[in-house]
PDB file of N, CA and C in Angstrom:
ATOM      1  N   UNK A   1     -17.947  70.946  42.112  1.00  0.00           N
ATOM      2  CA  UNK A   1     -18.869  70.188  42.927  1.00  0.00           C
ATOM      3  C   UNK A   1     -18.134  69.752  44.194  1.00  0.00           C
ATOM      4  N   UNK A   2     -18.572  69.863  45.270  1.00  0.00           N
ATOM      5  CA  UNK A   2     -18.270  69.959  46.402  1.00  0.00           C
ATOM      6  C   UNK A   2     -18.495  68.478  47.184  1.00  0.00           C
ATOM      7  N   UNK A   3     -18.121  67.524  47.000  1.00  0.00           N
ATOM      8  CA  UNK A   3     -18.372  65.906  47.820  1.00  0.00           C
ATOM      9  C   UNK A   3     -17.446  65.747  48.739  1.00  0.00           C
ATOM     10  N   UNK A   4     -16.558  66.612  49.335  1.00  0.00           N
ATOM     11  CA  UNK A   4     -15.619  66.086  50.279  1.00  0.00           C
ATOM     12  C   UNK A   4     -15.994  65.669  51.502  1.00  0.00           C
ATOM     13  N   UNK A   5     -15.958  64.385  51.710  1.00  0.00           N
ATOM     14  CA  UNK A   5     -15.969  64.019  53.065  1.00  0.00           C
ATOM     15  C   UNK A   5     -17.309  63.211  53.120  1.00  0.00           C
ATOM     16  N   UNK A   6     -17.834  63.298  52.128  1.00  0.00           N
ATOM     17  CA  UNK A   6     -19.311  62.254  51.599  1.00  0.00           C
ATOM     18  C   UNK A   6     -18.252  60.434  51.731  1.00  0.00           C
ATOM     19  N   UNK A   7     -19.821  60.048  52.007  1.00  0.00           N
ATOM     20  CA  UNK A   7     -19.266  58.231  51.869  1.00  0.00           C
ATOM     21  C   UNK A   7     -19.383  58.318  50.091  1.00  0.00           C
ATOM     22  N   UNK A   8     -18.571  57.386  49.836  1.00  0.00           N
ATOM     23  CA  UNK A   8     -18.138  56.933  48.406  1.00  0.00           C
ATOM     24  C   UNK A   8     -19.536  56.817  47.876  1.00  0.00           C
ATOM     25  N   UNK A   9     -19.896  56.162  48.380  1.00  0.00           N
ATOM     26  CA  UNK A   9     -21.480  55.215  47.265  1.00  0.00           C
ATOM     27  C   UNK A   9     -22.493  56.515  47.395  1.00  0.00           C
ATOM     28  N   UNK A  10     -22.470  57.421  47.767  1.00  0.00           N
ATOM     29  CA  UNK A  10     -23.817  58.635  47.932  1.00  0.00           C
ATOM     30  C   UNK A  10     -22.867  59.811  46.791  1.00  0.00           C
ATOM     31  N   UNK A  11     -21.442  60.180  46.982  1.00  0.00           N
ATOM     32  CA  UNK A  11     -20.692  60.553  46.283  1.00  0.00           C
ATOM     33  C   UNK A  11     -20.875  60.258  45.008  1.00  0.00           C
ATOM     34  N   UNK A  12     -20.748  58.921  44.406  1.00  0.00           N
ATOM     35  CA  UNK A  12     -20.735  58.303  43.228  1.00  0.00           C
ATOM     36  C   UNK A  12     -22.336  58.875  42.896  1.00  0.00           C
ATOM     37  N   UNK A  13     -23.181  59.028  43.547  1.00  0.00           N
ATOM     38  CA  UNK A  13     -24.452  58.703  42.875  1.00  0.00           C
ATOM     39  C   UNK A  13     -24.413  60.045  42.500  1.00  0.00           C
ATOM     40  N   UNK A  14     -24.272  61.222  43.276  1.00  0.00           N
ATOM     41  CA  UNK A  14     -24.036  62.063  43.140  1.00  0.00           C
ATOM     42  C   UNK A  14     -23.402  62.538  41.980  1.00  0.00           C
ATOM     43  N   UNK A  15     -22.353  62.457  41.540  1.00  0.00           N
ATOM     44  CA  UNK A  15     -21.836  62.402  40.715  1.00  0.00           C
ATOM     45  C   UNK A  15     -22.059  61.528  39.153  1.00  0.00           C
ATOM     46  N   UNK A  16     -22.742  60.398  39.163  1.00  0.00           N
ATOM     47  CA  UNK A  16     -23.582  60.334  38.381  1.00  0.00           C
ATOM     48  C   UNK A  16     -25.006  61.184  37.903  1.00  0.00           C
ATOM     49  N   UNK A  17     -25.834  61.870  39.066  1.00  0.00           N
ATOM     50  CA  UNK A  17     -26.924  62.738  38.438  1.00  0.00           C
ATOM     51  C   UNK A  17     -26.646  63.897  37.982  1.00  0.00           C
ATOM     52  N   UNK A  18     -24.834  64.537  37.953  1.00  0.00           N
ATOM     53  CA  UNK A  18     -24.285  65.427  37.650  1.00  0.00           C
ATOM     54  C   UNK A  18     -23.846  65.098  36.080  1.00  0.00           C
ATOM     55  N   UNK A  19     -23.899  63.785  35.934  1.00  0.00           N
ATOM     56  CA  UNK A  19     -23.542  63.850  34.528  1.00  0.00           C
ATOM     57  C   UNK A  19     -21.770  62.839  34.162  1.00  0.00           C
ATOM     58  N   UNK A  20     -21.746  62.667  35.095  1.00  0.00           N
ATOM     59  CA  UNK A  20     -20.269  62.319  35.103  1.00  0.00           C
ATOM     60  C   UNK A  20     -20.347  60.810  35.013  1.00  0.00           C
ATOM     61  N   UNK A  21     -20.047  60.158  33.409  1.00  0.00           N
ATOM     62  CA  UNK A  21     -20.108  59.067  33.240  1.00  0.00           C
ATOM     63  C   UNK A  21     -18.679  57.708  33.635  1.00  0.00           C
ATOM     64  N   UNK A  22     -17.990  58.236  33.973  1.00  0.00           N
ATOM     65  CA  UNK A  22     -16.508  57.436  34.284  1.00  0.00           C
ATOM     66  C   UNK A  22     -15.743  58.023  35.103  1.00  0.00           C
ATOM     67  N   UNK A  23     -16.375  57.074  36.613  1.00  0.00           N
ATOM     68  CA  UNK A  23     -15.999  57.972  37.786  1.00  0.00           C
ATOM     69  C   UNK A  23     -14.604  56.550  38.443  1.00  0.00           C
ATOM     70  N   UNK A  24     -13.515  56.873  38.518  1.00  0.00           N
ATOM     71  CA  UNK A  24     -12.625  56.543  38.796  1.00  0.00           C
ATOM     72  C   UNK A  24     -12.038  56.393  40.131  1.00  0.00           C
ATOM     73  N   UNK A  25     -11.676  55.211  41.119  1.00  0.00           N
ATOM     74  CA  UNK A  25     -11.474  55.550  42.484  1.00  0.00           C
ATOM     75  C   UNK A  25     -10.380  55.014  42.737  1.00  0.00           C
ATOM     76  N   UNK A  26      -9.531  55.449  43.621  1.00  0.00           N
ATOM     77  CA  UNK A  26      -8.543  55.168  44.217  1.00  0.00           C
ATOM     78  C   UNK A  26      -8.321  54.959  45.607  1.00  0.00           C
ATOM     79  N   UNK A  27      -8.282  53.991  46.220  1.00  0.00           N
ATOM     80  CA  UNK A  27      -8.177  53.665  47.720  1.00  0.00           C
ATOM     81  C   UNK A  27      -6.950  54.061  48.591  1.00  0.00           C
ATOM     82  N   UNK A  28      -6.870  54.902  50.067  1.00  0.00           N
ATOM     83  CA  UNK A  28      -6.426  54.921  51.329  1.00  0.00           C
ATOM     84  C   UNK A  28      -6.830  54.321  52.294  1.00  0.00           C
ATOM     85  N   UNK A  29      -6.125  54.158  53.369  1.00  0.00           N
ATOM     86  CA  UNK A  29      -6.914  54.102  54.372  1.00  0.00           C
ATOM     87  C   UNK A  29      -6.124  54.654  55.363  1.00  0.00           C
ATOM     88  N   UNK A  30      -6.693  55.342  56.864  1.00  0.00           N
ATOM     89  CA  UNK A  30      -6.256  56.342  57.887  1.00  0.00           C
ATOM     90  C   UNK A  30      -4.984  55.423  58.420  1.00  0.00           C
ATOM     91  N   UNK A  31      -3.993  56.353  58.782  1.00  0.00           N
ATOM     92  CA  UNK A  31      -2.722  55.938  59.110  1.00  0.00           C
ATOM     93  C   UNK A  31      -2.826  55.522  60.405  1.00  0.00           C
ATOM     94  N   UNK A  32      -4.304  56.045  61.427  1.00  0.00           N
ATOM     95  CA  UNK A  32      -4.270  54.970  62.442  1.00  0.00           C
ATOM     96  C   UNK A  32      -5.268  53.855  62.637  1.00  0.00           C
ATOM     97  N   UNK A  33      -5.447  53.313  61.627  1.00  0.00           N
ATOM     98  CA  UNK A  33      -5.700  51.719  61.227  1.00  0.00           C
ATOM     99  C   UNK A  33      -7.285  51.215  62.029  1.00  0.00           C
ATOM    100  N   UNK A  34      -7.430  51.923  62.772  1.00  0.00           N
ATOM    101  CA  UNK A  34      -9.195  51.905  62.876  1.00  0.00           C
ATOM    102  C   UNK A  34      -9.990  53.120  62.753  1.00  0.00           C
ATOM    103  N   UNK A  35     -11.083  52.830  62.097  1.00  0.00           N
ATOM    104  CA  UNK A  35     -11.921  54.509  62.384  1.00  0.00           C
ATOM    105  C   UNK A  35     -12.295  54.256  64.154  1.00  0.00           C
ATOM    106  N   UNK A  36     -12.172  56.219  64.363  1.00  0.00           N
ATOM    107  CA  UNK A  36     -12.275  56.755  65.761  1.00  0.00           C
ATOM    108  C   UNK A  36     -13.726  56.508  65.996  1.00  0.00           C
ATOM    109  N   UNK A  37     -13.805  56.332  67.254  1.00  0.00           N
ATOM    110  CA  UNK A  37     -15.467  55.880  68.025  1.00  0.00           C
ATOM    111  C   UNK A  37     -16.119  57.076  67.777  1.00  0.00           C
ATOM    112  N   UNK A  38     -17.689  56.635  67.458  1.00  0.00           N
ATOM    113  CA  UNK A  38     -18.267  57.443  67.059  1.00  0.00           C
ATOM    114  C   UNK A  38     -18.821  57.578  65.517  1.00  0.00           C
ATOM    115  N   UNK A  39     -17.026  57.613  64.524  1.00  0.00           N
ATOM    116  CA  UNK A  39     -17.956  57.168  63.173  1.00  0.00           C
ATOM    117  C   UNK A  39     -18.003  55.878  62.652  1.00  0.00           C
ATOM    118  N   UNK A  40     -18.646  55.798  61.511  1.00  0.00           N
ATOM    119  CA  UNK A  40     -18.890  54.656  60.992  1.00  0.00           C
ATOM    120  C   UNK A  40     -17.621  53.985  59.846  1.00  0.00           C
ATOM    121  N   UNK A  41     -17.611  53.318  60.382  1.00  0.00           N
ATOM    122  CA  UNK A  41     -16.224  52.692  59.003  1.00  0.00           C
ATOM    123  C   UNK A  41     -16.224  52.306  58.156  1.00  0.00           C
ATOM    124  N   UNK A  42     -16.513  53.505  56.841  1.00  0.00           N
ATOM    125  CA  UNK A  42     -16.668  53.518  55.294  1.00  0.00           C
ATOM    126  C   UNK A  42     -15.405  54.088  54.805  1.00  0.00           C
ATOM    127  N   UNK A  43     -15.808  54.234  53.292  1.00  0.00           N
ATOM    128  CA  UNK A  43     -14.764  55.067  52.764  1.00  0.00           C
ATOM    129  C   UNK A  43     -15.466  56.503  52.661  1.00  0.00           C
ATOM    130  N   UNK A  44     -15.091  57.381  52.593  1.00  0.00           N
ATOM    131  CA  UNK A  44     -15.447  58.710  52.836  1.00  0.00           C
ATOM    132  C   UNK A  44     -14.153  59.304  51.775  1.00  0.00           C
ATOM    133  N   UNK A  45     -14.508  60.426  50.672  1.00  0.00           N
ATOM    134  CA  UNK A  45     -13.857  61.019  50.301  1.00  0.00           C
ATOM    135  C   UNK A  45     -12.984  62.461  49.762  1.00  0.00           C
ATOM    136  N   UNK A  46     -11.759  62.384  50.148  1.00  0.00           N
ATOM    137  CA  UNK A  46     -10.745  62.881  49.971  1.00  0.00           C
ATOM    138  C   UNK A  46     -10.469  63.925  49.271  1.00  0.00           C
ATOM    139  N   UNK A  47     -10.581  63.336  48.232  1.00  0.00           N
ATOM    140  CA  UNK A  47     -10.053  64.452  46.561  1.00  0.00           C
ATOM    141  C   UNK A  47     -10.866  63.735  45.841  1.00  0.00           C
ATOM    142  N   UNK A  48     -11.160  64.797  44.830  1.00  0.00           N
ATOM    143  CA  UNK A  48     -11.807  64.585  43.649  1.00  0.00           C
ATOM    144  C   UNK A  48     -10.726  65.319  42.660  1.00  0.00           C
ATOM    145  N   UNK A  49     -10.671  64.790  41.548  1.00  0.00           N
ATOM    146  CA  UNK A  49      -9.968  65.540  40.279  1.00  0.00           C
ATOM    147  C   UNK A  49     -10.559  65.184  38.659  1.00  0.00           C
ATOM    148  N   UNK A  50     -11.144  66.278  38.544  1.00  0.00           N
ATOM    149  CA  UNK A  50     -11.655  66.340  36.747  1.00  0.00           C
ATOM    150  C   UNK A  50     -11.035  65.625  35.717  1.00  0.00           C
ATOM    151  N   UNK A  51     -11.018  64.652  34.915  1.00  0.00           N
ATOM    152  CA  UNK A  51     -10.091  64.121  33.950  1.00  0.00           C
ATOM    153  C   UNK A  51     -10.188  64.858  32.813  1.00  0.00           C
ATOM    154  N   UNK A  52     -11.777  64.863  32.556  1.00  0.00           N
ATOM    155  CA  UNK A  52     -11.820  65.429  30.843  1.00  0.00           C
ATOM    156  C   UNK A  52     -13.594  65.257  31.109  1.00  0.00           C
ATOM    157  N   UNK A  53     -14.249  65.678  30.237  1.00  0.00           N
ATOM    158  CA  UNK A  53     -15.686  66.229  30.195  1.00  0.00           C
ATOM    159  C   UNK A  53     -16.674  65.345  31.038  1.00  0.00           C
ATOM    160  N   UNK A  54     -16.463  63.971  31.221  1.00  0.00           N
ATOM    161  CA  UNK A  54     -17.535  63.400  31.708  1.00  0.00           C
ATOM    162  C   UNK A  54     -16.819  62.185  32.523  1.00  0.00           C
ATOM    163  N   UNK A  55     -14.990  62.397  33.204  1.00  0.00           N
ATOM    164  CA  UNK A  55     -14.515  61.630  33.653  1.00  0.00           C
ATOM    165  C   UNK A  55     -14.103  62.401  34.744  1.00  0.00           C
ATOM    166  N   UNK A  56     -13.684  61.423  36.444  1.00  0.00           N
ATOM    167  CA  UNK A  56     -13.445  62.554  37.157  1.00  0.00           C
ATOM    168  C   UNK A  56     -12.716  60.828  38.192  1.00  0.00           C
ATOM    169  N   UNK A  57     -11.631  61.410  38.845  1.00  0.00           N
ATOM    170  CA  UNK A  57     -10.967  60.816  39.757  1.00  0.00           C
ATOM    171  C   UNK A  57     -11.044  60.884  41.362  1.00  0.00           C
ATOM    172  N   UNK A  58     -11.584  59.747  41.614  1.00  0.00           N
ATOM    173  CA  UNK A  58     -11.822  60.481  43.304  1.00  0.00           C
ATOM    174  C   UNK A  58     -10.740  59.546  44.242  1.00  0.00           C
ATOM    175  N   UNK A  59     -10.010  60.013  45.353  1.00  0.00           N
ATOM    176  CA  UNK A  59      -9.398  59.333  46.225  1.00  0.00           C
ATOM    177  C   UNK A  59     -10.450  59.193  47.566  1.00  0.00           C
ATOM    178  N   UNK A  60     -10.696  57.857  47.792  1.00  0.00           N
ATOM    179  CA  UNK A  60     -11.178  57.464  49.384  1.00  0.00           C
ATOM    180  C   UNK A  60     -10.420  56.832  49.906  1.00  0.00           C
ATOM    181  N   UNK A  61     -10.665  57.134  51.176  1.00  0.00           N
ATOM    182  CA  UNK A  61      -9.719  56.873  52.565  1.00  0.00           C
ATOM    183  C   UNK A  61     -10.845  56.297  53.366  1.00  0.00           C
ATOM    184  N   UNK A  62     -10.499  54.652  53.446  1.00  0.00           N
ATOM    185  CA  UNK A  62     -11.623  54.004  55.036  1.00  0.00           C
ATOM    186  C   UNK A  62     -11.247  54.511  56.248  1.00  0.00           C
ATOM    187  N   UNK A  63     -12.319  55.082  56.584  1.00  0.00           N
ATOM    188  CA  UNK A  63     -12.160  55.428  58.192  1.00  0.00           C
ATOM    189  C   UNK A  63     -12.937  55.063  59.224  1.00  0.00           C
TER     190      UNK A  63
END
């Protein structure tokens, strides 16, 4: 499943109507310390990684 670069909370939901009951997150944020003009400053995410049948790990980064 393909969510990269989705905001977290549309991601998650996402990933809930997929079935995925224990969705796990881990926070970044951009190494230059404001999001660039233009987008909006959420978390948006990164990586996703499968744990086991109905668990899955996602990294977001605020930008």
């Amino acid at each position: 499943m393909d969510i990269l670069g989705y905001e977290l909370e549309k991601a998650k939901e996402i990933l809930k109507k997929a079935g995925y009951t224990n969705i796990f997150v881990s926070y970044t944020k951009s190494p230059y310390g404001q999001p660039e003009s233009g987008l909006s400053a959420t978390y948006r995410v990164l990586r996703i990684s499968k744990l086991e049948d109905s668990s899955v790990e996602i990294l977001a980064c605020y930008m």
